[in-house]
Protein backbone atom coordinates (compact mmCIF):
# COMPACT_ATOMS: atom_id res chain seq x y z
CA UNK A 1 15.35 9.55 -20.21
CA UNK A 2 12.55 11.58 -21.80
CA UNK A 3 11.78 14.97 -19.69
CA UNK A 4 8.20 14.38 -19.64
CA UNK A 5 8.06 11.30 -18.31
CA UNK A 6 10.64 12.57 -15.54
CA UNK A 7 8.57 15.17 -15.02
CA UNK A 8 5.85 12.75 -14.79
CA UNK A 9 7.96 10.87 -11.88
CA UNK A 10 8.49 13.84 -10.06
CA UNK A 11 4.62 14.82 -10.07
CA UNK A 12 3.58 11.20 -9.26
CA UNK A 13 6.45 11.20 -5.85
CA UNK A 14 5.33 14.94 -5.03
CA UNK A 15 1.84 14.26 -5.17
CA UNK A 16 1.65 10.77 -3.06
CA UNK A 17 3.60 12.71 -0.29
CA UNK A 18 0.89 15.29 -0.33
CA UNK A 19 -2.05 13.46 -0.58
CA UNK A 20 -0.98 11.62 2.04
CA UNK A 21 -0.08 14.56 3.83
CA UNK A 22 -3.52 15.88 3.49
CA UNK A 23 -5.29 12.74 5.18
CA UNK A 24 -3.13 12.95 8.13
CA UNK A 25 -3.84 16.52 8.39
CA UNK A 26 -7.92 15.61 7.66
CA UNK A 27 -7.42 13.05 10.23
CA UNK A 28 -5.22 15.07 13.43
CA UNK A 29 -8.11 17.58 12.83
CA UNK A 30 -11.09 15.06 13.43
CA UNK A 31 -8.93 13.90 16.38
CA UNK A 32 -8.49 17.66 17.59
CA UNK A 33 -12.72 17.67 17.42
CA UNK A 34 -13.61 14.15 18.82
CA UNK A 35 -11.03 15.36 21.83
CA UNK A 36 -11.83 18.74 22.38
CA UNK A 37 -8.57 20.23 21.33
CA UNK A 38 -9.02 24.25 19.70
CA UNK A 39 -6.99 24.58 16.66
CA UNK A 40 -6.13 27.84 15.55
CA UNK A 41 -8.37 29.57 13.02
CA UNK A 42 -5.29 30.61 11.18
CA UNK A 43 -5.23 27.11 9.76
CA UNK A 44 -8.75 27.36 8.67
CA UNK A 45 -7.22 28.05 5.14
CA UNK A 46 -5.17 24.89 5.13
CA UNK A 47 -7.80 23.07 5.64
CA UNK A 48 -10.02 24.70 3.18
CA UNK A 49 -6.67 23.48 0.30
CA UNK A 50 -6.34 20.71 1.96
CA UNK A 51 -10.05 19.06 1.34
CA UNK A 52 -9.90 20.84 -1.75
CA UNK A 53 -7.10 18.65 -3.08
CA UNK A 54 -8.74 15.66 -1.52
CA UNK A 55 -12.18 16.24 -3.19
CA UNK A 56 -10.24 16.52 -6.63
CA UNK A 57 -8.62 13.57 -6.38
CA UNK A 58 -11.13 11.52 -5.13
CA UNK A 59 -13.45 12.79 -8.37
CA UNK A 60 -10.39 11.61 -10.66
CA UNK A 61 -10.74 8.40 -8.88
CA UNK A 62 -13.90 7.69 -9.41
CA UNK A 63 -13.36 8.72 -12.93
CA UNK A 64 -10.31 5.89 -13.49
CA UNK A 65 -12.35 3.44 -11.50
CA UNK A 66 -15.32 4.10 -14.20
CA UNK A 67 -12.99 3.97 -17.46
CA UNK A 68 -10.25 1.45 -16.43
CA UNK A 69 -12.16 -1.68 -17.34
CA UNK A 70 -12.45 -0.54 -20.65
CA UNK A 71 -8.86 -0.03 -21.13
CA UNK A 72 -7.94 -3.23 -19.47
CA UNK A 73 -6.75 -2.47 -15.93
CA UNK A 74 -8.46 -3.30 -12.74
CA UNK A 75 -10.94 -0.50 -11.80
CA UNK A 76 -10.46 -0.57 -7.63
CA UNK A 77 -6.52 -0.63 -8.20
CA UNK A 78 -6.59 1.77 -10.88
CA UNK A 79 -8.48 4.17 -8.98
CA UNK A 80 -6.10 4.25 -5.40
CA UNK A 81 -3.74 5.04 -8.06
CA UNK A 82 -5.45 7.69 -9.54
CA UNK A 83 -6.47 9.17 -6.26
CA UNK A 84 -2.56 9.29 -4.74
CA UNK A 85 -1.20 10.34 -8.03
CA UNK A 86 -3.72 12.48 -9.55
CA UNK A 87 -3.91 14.03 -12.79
CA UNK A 88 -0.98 12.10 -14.47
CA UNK A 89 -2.78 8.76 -14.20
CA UNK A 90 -5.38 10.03 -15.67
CA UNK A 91 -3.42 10.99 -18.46
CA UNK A 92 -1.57 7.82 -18.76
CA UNK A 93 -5.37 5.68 -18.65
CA UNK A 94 -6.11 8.13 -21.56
CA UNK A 95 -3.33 8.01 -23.39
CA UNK A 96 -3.09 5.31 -26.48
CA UNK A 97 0.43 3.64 -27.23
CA UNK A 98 2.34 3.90 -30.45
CA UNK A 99 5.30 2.51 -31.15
CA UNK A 100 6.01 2.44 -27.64
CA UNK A 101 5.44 5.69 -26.78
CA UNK A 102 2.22 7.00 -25.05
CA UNK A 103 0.02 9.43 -27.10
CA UNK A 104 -2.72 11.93 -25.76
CA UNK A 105 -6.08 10.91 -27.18
C-alpha cells in the first residue's frame, strides 16, 4: 500500500477521534455553565485549541459543501466528511484522477 495514502488513513482515524473529542469537551463545558459547575481556569487553554480546531474544520466544511456539487458528490454529505476529517478531504475533493491515481490540482 502506498505511504501516503496510509498516512492519509491514519490522519482521517486520528482526526475523527479528535474532532469528536472536541464536541464532547465543547459540550461537558456548556453543561458545566447551564449547571453551575466551576471548571478550572487551567483548562482555559484547552478550550481556546479546542474551538480553534472546531472553527477550522467547520470553515473546510463549508468550503466542501460549496465545491462538491461541482465535482459530483453530494454537498451536505461531503461536508460532515470534511468537517470530521479535515484537511485530507479537502485534498481528495481537489485532487483530479489519472490513471487511477489521485493528482493535486
Amino acid at each position: 500500500m502506498n505511504i501516503l495514502k496510509t498516512l492519509a488513513m491514519i490522519i482521517k482515524v486520528i482526526s475523527t477521534i479528535f474532532i469528536s473529542g472536541a464536541i464532547a469537551w465543547e459540550l461537558w463545558n456548556i453543561y458545566a455553565v447551564i449547571n453551575n459547575i466551576t471548571i478550572p481556569s487551567s483548562l482555559n487553554f484547552i478550550f481556546w485549541i479546542e474551538r480553534f480546531a472546531i472553527t477550522a474544520h467547520l470553515i473546510e466544511a463549508v468550503i466542501a459543501a460549496v465545491y462538491a456539487s461541482g465535482k459530483g458528490k453530494a454537498p451536505l454529505k461531503y461536508a460532515v466528511y470534511t468537517f470530521f476529517v479535515g484537511t485530507v478531504a479537502l485534498m481528495e475533493l481537489f485532487s483530479k484522477e489519472e490513471n487511477g491515481i489521485k493528482k493535486p490540482v
